[in-house]
Protein backbone atom coordinates (compact mmCIF):
# COMPACT_ATOMS: atom_id res chain seq x y z
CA UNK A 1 -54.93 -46.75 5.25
CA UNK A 2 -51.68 -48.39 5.22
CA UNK A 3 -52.37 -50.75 7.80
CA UNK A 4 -55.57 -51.96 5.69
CA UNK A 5 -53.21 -52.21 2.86
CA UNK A 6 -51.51 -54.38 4.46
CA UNK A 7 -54.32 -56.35 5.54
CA UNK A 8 -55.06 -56.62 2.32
CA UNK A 9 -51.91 -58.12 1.35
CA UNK A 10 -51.83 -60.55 3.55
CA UNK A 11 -54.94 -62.10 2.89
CA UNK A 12 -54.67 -61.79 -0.93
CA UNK A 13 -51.33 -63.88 -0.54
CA UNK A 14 -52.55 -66.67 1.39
CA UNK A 15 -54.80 -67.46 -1.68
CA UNK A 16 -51.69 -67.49 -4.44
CA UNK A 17 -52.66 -65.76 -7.91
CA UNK A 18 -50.92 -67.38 -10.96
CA UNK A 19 -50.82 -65.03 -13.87
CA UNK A 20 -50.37 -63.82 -16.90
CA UNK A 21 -47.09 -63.36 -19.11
CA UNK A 22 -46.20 -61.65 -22.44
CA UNK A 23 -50.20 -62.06 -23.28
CA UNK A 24 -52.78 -64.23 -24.56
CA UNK A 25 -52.58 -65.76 -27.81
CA UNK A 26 -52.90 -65.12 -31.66
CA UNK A 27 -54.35 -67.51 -34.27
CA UNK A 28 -51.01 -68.56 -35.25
CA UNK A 29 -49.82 -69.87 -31.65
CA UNK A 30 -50.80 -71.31 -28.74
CA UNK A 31 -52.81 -69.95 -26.19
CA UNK A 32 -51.49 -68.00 -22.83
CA UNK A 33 -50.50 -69.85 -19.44
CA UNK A 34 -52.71 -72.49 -19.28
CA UNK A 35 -55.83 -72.27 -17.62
CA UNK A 36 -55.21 -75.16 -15.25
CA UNK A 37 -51.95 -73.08 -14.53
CA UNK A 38 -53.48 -69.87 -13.90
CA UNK A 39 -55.20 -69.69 -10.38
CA UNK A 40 -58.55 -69.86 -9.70
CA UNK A 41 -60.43 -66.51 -8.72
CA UNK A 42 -60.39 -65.70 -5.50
CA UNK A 43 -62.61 -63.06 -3.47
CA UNK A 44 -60.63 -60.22 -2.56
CA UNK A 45 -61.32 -58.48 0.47
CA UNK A 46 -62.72 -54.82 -0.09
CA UNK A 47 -60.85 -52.12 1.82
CA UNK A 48 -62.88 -50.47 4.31
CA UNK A 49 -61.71 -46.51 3.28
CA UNK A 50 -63.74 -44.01 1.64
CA UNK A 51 -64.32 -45.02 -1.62
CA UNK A 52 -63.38 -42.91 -4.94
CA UNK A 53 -65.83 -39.69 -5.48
CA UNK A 54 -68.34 -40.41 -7.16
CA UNK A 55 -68.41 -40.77 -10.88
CA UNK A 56 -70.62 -38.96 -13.43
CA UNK A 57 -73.95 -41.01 -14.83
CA UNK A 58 -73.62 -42.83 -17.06
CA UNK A 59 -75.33 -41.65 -20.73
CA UNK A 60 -78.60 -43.36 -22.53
CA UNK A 61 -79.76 -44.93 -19.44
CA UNK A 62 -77.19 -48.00 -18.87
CA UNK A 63 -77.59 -50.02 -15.87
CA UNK A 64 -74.96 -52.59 -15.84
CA UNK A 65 -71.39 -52.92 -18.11
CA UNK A 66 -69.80 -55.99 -19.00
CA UNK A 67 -65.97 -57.00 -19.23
CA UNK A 68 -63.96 -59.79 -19.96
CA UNK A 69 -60.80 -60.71 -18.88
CA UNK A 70 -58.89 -63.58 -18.17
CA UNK A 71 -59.55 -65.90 -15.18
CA UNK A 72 -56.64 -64.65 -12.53
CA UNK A 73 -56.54 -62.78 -9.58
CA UNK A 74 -56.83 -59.69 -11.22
CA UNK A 75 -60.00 -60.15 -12.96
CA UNK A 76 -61.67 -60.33 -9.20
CA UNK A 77 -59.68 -57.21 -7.84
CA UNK A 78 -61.19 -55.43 -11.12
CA UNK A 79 -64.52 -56.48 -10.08
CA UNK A 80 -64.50 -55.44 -6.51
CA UNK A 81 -63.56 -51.79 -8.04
CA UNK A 82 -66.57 -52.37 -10.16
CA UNK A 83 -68.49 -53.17 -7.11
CA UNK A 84 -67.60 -49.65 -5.77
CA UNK A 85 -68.29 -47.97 -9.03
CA UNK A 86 -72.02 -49.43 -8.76
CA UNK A 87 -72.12 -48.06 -5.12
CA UNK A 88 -70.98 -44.91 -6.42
CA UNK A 89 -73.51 -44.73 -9.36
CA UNK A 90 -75.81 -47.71 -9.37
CA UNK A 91 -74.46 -49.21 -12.49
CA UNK A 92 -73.48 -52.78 -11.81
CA UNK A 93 -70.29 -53.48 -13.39
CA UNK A 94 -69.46 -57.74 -14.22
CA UNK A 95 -66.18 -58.96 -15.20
CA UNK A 96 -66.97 -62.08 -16.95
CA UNK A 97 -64.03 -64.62 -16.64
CA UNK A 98 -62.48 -66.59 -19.08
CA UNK A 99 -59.54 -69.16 -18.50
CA UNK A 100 -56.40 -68.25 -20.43
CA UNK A 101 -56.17 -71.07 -22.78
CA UNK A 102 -59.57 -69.45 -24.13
CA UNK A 103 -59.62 -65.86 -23.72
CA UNK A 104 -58.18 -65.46 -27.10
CA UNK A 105 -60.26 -67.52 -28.70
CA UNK A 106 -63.55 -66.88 -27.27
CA UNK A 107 -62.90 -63.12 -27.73
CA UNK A 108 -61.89 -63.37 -30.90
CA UNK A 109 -65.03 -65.36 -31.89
CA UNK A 110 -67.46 -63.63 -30.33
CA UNK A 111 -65.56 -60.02 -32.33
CA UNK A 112 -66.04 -61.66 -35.93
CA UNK A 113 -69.45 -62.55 -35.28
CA UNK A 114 -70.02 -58.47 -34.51
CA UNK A 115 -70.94 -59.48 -31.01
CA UNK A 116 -72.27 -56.86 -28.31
CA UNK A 117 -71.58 -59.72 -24.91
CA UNK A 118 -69.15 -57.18 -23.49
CA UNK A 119 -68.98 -53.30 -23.30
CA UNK A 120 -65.13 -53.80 -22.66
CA UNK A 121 -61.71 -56.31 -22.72
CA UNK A 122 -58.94 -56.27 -20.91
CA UNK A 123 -57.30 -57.16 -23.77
CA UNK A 124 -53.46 -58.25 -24.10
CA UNK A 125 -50.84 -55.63 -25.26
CA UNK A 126 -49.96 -57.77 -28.63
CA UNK A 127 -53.48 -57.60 -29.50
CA UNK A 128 -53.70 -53.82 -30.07
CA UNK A 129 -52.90 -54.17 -33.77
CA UNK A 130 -54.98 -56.92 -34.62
CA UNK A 131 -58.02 -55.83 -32.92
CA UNK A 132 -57.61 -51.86 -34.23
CA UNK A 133 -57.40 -52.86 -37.97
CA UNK A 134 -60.25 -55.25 -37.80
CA UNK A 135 -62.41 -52.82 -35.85
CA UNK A 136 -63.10 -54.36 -32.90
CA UNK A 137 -61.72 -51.46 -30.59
CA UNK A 138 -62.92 -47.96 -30.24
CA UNK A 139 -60.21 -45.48 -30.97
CA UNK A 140 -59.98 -43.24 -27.74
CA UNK A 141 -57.85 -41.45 -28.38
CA UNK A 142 -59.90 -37.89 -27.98
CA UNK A 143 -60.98 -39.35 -24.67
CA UNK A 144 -57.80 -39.71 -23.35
CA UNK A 145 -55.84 -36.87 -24.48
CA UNK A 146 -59.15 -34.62 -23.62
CA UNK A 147 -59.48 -35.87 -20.19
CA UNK A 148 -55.79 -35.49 -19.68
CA UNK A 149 -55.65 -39.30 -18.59
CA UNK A 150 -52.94 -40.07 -21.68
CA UNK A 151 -50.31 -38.02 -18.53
CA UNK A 152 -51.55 -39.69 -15.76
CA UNK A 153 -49.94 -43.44 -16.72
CA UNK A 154 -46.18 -44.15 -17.51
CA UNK A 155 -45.46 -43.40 -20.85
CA UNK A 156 -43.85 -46.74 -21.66
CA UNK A 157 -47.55 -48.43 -20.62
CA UNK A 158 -49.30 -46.03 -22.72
CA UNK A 159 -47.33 -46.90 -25.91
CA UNK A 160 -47.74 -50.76 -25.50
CA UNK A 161 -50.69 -50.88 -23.97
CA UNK A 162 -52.82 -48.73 -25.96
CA UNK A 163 -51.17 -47.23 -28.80
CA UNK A 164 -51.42 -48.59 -32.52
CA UNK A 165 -49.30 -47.99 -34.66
CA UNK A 166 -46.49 -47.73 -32.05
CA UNK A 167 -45.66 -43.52 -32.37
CA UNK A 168 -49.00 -42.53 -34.13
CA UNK A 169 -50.13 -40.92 -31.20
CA UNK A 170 -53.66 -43.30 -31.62
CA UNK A 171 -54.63 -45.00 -28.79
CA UNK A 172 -57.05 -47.85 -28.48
CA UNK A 173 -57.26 -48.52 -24.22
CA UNK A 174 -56.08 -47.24 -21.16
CA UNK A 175 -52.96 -49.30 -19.24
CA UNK A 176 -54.63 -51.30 -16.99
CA UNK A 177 -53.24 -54.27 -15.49
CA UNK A 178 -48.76 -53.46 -15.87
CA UNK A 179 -46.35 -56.21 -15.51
CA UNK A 180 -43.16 -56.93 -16.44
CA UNK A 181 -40.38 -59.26 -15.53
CA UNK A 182 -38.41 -58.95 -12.85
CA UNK A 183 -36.05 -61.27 -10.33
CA UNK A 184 -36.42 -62.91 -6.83
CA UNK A 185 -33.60 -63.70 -4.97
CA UNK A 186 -32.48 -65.42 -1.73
CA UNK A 187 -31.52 -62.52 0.46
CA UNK A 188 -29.81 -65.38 2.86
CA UNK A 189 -27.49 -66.39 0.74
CA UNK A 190 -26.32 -63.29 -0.21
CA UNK A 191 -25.44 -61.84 3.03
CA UNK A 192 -24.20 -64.78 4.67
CA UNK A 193 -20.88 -63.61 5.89
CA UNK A 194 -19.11 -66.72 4.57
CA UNK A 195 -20.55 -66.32 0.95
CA UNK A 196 -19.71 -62.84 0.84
CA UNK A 197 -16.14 -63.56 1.84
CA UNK A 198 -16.24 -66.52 -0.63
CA UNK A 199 -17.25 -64.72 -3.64
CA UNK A 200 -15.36 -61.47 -3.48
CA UNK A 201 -12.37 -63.86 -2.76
CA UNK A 202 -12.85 -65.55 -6.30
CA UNK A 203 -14.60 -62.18 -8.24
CA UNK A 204 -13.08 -59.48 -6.63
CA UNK A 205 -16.18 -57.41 -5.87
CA UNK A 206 -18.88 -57.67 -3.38
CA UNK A 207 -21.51 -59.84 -3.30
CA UNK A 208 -25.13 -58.00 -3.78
CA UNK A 209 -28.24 -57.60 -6.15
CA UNK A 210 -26.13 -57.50 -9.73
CA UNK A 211 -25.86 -54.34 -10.94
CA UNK A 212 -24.97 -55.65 -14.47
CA UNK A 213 -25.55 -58.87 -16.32
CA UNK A 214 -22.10 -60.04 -15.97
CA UNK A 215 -22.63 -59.67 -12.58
CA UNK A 216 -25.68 -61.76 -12.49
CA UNK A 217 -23.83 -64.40 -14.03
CA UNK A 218 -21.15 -64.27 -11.83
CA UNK A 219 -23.28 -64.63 -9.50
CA UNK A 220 -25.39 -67.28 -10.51
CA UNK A 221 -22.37 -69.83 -11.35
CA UNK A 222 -21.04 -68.83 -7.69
CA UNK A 223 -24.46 -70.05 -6.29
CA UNK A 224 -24.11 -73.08 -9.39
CA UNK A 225 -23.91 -76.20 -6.53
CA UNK A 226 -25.25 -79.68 -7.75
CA UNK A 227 -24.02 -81.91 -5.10
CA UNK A 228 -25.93 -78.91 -2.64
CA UNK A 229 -28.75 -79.08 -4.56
CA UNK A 230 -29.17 -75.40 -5.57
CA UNK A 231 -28.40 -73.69 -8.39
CA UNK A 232 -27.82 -69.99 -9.81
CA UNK A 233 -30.80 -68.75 -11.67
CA UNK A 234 -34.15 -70.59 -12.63
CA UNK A 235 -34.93 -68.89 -16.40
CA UNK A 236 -37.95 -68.84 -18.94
CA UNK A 237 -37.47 -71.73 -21.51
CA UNK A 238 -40.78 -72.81 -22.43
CA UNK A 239 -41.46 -73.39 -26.00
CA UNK A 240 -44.76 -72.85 -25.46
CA UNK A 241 -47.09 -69.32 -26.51
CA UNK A 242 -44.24 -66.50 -25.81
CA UNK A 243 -42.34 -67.47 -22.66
CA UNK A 244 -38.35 -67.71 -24.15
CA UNK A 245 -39.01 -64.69 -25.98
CA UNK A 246 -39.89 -62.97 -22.83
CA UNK A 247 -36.62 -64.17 -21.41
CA UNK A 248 -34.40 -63.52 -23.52
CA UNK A 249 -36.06 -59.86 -24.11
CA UNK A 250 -34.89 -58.78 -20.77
CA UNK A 251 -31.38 -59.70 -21.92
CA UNK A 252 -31.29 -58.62 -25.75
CA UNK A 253 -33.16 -55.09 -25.18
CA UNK A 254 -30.58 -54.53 -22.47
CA UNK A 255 -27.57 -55.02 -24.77
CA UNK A 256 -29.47 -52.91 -26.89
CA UNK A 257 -30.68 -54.87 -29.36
CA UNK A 258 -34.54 -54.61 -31.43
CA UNK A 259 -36.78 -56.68 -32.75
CA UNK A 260 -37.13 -54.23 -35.99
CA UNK A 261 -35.79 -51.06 -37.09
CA UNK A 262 -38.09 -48.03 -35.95
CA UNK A 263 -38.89 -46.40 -39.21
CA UNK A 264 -39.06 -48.74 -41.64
CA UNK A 265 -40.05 -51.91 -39.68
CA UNK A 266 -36.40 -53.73 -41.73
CA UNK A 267 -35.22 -57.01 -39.79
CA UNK A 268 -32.39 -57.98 -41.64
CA UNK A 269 -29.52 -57.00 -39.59
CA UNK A 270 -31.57 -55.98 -36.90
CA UNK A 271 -32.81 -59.19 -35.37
CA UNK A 272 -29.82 -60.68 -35.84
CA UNK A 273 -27.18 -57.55 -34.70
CA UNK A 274 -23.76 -58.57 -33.07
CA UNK A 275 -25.67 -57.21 -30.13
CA UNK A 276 -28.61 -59.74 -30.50
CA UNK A 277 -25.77 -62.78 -31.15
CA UNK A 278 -24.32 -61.78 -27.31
CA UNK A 279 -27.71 -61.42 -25.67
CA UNK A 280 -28.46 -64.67 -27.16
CA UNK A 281 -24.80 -66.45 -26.28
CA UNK A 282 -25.25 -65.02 -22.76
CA UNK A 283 -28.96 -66.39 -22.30
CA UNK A 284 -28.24 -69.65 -23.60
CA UNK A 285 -24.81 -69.61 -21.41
CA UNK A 286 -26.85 -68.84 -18.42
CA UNK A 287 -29.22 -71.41 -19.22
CA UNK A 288 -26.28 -74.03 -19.52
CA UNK A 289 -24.40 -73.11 -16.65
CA UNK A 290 -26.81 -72.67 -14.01
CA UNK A 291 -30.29 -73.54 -14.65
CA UNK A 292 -32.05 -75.94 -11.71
CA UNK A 293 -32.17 -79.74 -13.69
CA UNK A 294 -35.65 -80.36 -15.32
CA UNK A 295 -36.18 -76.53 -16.62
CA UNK A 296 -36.10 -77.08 -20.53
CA UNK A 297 -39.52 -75.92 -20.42
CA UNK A 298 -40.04 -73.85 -18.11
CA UNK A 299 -41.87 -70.57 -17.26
CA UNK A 300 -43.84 -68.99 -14.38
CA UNK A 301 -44.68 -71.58 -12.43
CA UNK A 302 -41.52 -73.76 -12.96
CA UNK A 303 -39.73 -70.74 -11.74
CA UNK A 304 -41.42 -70.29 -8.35
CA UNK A 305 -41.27 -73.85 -7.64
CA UNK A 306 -37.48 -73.72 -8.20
CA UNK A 307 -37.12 -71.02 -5.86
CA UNK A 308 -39.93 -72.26 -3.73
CA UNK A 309 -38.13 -75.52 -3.04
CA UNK A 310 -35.17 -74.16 -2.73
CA UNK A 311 -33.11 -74.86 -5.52
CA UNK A 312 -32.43 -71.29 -7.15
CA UNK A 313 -30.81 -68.66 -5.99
CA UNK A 314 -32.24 -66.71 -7.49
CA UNK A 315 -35.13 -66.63 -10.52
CA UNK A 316 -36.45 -64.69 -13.15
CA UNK A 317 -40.29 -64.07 -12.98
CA UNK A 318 -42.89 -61.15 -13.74
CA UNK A 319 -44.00 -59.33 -10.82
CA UNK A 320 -47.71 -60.89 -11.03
CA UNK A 321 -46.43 -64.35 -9.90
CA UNK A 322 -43.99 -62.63 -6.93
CA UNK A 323 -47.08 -62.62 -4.14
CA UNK A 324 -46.43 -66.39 -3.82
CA UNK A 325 -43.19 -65.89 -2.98
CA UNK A 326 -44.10 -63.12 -0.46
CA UNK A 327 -46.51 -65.78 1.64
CA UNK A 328 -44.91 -68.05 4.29
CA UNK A 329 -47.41 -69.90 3.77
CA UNK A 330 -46.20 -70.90 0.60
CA UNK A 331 -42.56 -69.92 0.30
CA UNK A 332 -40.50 -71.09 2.92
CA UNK A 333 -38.13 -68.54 2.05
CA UNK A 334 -40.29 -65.75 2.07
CA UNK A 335 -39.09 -63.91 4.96
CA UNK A 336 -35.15 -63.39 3.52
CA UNK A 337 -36.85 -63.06 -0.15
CA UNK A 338 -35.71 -59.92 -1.64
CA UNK A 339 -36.82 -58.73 -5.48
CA UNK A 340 -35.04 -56.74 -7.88
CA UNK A 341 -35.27 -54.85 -11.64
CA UNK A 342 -33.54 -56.11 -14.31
CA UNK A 343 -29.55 -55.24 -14.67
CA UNK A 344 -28.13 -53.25 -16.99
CA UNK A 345 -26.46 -54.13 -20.44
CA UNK A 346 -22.64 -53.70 -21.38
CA UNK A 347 -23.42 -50.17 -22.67
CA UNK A 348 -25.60 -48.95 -19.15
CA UNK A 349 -28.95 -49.47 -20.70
CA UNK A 350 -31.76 -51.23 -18.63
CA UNK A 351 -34.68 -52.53 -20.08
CA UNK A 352 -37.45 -55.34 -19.19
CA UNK A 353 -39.54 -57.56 -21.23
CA UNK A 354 -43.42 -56.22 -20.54
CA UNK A 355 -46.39 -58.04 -19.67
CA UNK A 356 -49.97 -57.17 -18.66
CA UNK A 357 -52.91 -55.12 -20.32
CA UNK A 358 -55.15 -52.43 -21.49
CA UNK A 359 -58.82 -51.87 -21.19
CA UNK A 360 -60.64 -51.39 -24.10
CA UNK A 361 -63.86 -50.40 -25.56
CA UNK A 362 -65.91 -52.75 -28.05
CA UNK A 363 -66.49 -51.08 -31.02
CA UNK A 364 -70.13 -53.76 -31.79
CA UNK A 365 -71.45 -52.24 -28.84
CA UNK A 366 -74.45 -49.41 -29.14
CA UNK A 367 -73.66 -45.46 -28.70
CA UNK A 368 -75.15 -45.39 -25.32
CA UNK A 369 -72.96 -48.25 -24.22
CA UNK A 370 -69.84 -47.33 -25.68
CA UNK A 371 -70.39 -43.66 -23.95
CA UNK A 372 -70.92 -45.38 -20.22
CA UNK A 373 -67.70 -47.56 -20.73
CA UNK A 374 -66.15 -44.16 -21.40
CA UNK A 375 -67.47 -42.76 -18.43
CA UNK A 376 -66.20 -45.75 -16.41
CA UNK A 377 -62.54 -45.40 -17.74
CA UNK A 378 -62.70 -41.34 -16.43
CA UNK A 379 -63.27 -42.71 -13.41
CA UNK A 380 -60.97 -45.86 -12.99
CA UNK A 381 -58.35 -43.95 -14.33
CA UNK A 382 -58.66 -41.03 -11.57
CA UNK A 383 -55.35 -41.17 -8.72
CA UNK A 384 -57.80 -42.34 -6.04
CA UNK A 385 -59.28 -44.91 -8.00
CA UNK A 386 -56.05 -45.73 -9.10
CA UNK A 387 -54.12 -46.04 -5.80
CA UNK A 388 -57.30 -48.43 -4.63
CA UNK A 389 -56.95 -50.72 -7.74
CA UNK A 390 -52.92 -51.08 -6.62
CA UNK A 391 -54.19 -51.79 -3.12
CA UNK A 392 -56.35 -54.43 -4.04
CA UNK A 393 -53.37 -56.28 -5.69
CA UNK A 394 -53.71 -54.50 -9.37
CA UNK A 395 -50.82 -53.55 -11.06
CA UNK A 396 -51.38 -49.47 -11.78
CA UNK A 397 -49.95 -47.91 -14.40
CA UNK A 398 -50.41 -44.85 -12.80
CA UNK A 399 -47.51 -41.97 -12.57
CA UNK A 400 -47.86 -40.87 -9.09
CA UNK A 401 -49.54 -44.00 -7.56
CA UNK A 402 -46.21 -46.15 -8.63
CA UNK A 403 -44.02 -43.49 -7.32
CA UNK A 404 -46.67 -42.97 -3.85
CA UNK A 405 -44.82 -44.26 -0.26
CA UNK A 406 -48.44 -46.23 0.12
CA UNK A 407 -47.52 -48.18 -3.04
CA UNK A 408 -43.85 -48.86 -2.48
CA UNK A 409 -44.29 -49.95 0.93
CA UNK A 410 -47.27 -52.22 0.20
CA UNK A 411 -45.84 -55.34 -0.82
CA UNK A 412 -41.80 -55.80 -0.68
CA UNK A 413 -41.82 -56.36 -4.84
CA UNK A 414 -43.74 -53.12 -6.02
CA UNK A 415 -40.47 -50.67 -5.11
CA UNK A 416 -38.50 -52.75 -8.10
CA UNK A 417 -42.20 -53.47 -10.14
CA UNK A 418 -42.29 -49.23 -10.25
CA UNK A 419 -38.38 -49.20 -11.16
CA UNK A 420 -39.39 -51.87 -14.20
CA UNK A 421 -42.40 -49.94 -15.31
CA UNK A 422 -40.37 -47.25 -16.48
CA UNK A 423 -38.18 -49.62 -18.46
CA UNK A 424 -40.23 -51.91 -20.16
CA UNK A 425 -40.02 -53.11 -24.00
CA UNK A 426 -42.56 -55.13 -25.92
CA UNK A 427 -42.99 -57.77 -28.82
CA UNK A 428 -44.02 -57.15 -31.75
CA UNK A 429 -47.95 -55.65 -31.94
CA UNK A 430 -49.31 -56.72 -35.10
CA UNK A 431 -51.96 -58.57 -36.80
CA UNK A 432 -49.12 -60.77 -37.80
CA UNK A 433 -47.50 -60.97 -34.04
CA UNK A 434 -48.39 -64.94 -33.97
CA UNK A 435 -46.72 -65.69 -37.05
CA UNK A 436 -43.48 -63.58 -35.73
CA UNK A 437 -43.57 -65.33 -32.13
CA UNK A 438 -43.99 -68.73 -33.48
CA UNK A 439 -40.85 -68.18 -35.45
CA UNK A 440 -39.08 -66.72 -31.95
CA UNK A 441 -39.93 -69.64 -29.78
CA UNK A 442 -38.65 -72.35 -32.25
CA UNK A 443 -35.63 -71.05 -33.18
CA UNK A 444 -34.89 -69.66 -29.34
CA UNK A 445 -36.06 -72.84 -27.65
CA UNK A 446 -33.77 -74.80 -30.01
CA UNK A 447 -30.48 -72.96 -29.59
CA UNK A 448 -30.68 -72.41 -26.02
CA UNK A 449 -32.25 -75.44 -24.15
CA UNK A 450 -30.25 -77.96 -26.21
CA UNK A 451 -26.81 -79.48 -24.64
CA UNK A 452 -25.17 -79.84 -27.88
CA UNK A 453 -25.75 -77.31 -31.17
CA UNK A 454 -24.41 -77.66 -34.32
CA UNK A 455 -25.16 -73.51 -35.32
CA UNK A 456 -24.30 -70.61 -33.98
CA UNK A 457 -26.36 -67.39 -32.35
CA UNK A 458 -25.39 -65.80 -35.93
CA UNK A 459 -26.86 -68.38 -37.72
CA UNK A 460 -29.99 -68.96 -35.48
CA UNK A 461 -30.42 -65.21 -35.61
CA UNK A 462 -29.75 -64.40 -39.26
CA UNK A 463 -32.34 -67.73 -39.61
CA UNK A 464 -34.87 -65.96 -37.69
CA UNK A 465 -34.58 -62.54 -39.45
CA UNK A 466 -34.85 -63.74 -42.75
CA UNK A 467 -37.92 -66.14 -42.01
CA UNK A 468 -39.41 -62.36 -40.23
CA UNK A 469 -38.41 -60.91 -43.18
CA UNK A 470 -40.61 -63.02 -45.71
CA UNK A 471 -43.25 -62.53 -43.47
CA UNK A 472 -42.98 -58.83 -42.81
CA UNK A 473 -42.66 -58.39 -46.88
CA UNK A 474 -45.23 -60.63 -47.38
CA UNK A 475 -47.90 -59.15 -44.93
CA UNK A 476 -46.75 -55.37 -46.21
CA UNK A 477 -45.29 -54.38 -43.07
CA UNK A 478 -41.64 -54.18 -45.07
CA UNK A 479 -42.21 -52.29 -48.65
């Protein structure tokens, strides 16, 4: 089976996926990685082992079930596990497509309208709240718990995937597609003999995968060469949808700061905590000292193509994007490319910004429908079906598939995508999460991309907590 895996791999690389990132979009921003961005589906071969036992049938008489989902690779490795659920059962299962720039929208649409198109979304973690208290998800929560399938995924997935209000206990779908970011590196550089002699020379320590963010930055201003034409580390800066939020996530929940206080949702000294000002000094310092030229804007594809055409050492990415990197065919570095979960903070703590999604049910949908989609989850969620959904190239949520040999050894990213699964942090999930994020970008895109700044982090980040603040109060999120 491994050896198919494998096969697998290497054929699903050749074809490049692009991706997602934090999500899709709310009314209030712009829409996920663009659709001309995002790659086009691909067929993905189906393995050749038994397929998963078969599944119960389905109630009222259904024949086929409908989902939408974003136009990426994904979406077509979701499909061929439909395909084997309809050899299993005879129910055809059709993952309708939508590029990313739309998804939002055309879901969105098609929910006010009470529309039955779909059974199911794989809907975007920021979504949950929205969707839940306008009653366009089924609550499943019964289902899951029932069914034991609430202890089968991570527990970090189940809370931002599924669960609304974050610690209720309610859950609206089942962590589908995880992701998270992570970091490639160039495993040449670091173990030339010269560099390693070089930089423990002028840091003291020895040079390997940072264990700490000081260490990363130490590492990237080592690897900081203009006349060479390479630089340290390639970050997110794009202004765009959510992608310097995501960034500097991975940094600020590390030095352990929050986006709000647990309990009573207050911002004000929260957002903008002396350990949110030094996330935020060290992400723009990063940015500043050792970003590739022409990365003001920049997310997932602006970071593989720095590292791609070798001018980063290394570069921070989510673990969707990483099979490029993995092909020869397209990264001419992919044979001494090495991957790696986030450091940790000053304090120890580790955490990642997440990405990725949950499946959901459509509440417009008939009894009988709603009751077959169920019957699908039960059996996408079992282990078997699971650990052929991570062969295929989806990211599994699943406990003992992320921690299975089979799974580590699959791909040379998913042993530090399992380490990040267990760490992972989230935005905001509220109806309101647009107006929040809009608020994030602006005031993160300003402070860190620009050469010269006239404010400080404190500033920028008490700026940012008081505009959250209004509209926290304003929305009733903050009594």
């Amino acid at each position: 089976m491994k050896e198919r895996a494998l096969l697998v791999w290497v054929l699903v690389l050749a074809l490049v996926l692009a991706a997602c990132g934090g999500g899709a979009t709310a009314p209030a921003a712009p829409a996920a990685p663009a659709a001309e961005e995002a790659a086009a589906p691909t067929e993905a071969p189906a393995p050749e082992a038994e397929a998963p036992a078969p599944a119960a049938p389905a109630a009222g008489g259904v024949t086929e079930l409908k989902i939408l989902w974003a136009q990426w690779d994904p979406a077509d490795y979701l499909q061929e596990i439909g395909n084997l659920y309809e050899e299993q059962t005879g129910i055809k299962v059709t993952v309708v497509q939508e590029p990313w720039g739309s998804f939002y929208d055309r879901a969105f649409t098609e929910f006010a309208a009470g529309g039955d198109s779909w059974d199911m979304i794989v809907g975007d973690s920021q979504w949950l709240g929205q969707a839940a208290t306008q009653g366009h998800y089924v609550e499943i929560t019964d289902f899951l718990v029932s069914n034991g399938i609430d202890k089968t995924v991570t527990p970090a997935t189940l809370t931002y995937y599924g669960e609304y209000p974050t610690g209720s206990g309610t859950y609206w779908a089942y962590p589908t597609e995880g992701d998270a970011d992570g970091w490639a590196y160039r495993m040449d550089l670091f173990e030339d003999p010269d560099e390693m002699a070089a930089f423990e020379a002028e840091y003291g320590y020895a040079l390997g995968v940072p264990e700490t963010w000081e260490q990363l930055m130490d590492i990237a201003k080592f690897f900081t060469r203009p006349d060479e034409g390479i630089y340290g580390a390639a970050i997110y800066t794009q202004k765009d949808y959510d992608a310097i939020t995501m960034g500097y996530e991975n940094v600020m929940f590390s030095y352990g700061a929050r986006w709000q206080d647990a309990e009573t949702n207050e911002v004000m000294g929260i957002v903008n905590s002396p350990e949110a000002i030094a996330a935020l000094e060290y992400y723009r310092e990063l940015y500043q000292c050792c970003s590739p030229p022409g990365m003001g804007n920049a997310f997932f594809q602006e970071t593989n193509d720095a590292f791609i055409n070798g001018q980063a050492a290394m570069i921070m990415n989510y673990f969707a994007f990483f099979p490029a990197l993995a092909s020869e065919a397209i990264n001419p570095h992919a044979a001494h490319t090495g991957y790696f979960a986030n450091p940790a903070g000053p304090t120890g703590l580790r955490r990642a910004a997440l990405g990725g999604q949950g499946l959901s049910i459509i509440s417009y949908v008939s009894e009988e429908r709603q009751e077959a989609a169920r019957e699908f989850i039960r059996w996408f969620a079992e282990e078997e079906t699971q650990m052929e959904w991570a062969l295929y190239g989806g990211y599994t949520c699943n406990i003992n598939v992320l921690q299975s040999e089979e799974f580590l050894e699959v791909a040379p990213f998913n042993a530090a995508f399992a380490e990040t699964m267990e760490i992972v942090m989230d935005f905001w999930n509220i109806p309101v999460f647009g107006q929040l994020l809009e608020v994030t970008q602006r005031e993160l895109s300003g402070f860190v991309v620009s050469a010269e700044v006239s404010e400080s982090a404190e500033e920028v980040l008490t700026r940012m907590a008081e505009e959250h603040d209004k509209i926290l109060r304003d929305n009733g999120f903050i009594q």
